[in-house]
Protein backbone atom coordinates (compact mmCIF):
# COMPACT_ATOMS: atom_id res chain seq x y z
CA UNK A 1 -21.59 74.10 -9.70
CA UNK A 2 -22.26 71.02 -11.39
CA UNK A 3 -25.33 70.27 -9.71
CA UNK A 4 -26.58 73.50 -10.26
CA UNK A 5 -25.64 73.73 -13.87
CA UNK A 6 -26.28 70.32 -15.26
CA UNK A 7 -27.92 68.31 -12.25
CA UNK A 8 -24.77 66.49 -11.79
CA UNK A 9 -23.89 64.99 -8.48
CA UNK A 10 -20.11 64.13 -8.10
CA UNK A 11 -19.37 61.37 -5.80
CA UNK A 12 -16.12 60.81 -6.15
CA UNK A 13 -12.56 62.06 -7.37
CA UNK A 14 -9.18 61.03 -7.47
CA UNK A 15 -6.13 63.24 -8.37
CA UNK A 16 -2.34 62.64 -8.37
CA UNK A 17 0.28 64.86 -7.68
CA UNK A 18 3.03 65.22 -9.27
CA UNK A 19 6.41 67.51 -9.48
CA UNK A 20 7.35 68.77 -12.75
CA UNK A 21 9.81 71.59 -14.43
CA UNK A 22 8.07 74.60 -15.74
CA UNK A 23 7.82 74.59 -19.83
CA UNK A 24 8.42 77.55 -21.48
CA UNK A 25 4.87 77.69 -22.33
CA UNK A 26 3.93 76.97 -18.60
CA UNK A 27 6.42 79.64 -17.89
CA UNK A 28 4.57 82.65 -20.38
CA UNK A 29 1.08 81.49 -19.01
CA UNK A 30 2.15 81.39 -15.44
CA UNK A 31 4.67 84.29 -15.48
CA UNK A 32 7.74 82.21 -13.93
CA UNK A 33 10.54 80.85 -15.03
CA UNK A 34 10.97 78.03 -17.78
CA UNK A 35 12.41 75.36 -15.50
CA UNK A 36 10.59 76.67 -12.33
CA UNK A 37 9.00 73.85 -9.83
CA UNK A 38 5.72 73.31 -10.68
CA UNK A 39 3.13 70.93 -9.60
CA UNK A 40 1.10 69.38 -11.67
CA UNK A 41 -2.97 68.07 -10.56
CA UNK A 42 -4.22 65.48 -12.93
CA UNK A 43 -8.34 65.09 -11.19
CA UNK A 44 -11.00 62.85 -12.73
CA UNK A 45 -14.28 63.17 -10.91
CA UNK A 46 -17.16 60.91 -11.40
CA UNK A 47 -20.60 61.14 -10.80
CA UNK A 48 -22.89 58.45 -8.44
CA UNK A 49 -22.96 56.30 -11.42
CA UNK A 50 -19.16 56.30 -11.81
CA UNK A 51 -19.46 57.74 -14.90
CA UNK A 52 -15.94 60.34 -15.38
CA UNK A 53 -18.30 63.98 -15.76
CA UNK A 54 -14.38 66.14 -15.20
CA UNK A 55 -11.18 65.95 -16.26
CA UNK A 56 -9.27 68.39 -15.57
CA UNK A 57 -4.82 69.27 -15.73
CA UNK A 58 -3.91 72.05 -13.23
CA UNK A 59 -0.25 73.67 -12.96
CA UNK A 60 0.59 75.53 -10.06
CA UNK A 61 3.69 77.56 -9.33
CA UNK A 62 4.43 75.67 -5.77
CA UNK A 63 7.15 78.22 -4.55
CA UNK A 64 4.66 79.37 -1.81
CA UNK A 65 2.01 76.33 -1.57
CA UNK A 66 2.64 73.58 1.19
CA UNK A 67 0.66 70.31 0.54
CA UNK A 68 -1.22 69.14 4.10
CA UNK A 69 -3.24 66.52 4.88
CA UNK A 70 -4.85 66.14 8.69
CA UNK A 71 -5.18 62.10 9.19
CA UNK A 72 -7.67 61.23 12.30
């Protein structure tokens, strides 16, 4: 997308994980309950210059999501 849209070329990312509690506003935007696990994905992505080109905050209802990471 970004290279197609702006001529960006992302080359790298980094985002951290973290558990939080569902706000209340989280909780009417998500449809779950206020207090509800949540996790939260903080992502800055840079492009080849390692300039930041996204930022982006992403809550996810984790009742059904399993985190898994293949190391070789």
């Amino acid at each position: 997308l970004y290279s197609e849209r702006w001529g960006i070329t992302i080359g790298s990312a980094e985002e951290r994980l973290k558990a939080i509690a569902a706000s209340s506003r989280d909780a009417k935007r998500l449809g779950c309950d206020e207090g509800e696990a949540l996790l939260l994905i903080s992502r800055v992505a840079k492009d080849l210059e390692e300039r930041p080109v996204e930022l982006r905050w992403s809550r996810c209802i984790s009742r059904d999501i399993h985190y898994a990471v293949n190391l070789r």
